[in-house]
Protein backbone atom coordinates (compact mmCIF):
# COMPACT_ATOMS: atom_id res chain seq x y z
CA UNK A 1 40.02 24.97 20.64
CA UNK A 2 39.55 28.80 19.99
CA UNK A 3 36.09 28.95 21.99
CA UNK A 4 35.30 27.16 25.52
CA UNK A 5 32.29 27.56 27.42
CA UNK A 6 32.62 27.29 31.58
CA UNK A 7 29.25 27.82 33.02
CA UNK A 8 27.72 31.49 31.66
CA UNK A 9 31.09 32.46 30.15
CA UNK A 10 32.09 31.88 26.81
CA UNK A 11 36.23 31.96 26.39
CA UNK A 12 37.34 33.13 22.99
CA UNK A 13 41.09 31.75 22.73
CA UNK A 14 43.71 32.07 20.41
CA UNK A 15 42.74 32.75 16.84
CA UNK A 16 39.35 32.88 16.51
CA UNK A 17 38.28 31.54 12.66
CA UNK A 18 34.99 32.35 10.45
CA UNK A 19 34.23 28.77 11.77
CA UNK A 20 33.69 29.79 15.60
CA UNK A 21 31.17 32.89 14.60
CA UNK A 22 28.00 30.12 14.03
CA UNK A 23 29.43 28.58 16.88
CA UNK A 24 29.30 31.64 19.09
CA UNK A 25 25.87 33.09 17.54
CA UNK A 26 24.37 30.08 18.59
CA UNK A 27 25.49 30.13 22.34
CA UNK A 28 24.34 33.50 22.40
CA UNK A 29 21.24 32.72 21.37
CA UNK A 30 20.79 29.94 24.27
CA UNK A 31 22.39 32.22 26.97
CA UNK A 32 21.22 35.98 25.97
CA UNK A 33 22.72 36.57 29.88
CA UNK A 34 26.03 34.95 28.49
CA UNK A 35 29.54 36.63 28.93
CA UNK A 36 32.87 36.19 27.35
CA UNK A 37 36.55 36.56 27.58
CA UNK A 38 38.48 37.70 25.88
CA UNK A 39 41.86 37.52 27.93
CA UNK A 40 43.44 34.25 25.65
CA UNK A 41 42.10 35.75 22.11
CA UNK A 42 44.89 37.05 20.17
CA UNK A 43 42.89 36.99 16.38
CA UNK A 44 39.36 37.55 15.62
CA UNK A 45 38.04 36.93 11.98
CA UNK A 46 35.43 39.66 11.13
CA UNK A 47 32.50 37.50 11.39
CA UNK A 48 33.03 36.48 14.66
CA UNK A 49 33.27 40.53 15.63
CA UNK A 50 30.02 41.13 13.88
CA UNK A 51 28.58 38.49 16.02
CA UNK A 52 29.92 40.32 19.20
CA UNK A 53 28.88 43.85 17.50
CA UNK A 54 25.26 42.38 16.83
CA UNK A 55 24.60 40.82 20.29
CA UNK A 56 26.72 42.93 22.50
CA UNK A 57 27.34 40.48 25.13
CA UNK A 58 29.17 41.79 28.85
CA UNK A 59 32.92 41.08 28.02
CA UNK A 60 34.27 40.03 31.53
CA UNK A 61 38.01 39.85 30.74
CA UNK A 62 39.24 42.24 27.40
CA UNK A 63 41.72 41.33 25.44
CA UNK A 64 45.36 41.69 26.78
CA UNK A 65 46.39 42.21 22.86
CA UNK A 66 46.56 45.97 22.18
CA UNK A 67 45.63 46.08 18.62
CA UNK A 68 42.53 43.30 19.34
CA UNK A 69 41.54 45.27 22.07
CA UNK A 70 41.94 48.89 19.82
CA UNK A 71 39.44 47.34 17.26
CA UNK A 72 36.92 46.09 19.90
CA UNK A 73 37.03 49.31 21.50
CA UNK A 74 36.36 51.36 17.85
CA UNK A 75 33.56 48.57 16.94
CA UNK A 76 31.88 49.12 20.38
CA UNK A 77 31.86 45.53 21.91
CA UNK A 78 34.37 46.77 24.97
């Protein structure tokens, strides 16, 4: 399952589809204090980065996938 939610962090895993960005809005929207993870992501559709762009949430572990973690860093999310 590409997103996983332990407590106030939100763990984006694997390839994360178009499908998880509603998924992921909406946790935002119930935990504004929310933060997520990045470290297990290796693929983020662009609707799911808008959706980090738009909310800017505290990313407690980046990416450990150098080109992922190049595009975060040029969108501003990291």
């Amino acid at each position: 399952m590409p997103l996983d939610n332990h407590e106030n962090i939100m763990h984006l895993q694997q390839d994360c589809g178009a499908e998880e960005a509603e998924q992921l809005l909406e946790w935002l929207l119930a935990n504004p204090k929310g933060q997520i993870s990045l470290e297990s992501c290796s693929h983020l559709h662009t609707a799911v980065l808008q959706v980090l762009m738009a909310f800017r949430p505290k990313i407690c572990a980046p990416s450990l996938t150098m080109p992922l973690d190049k595009l975060l860093q040029s969108a501003g999310v990291v």
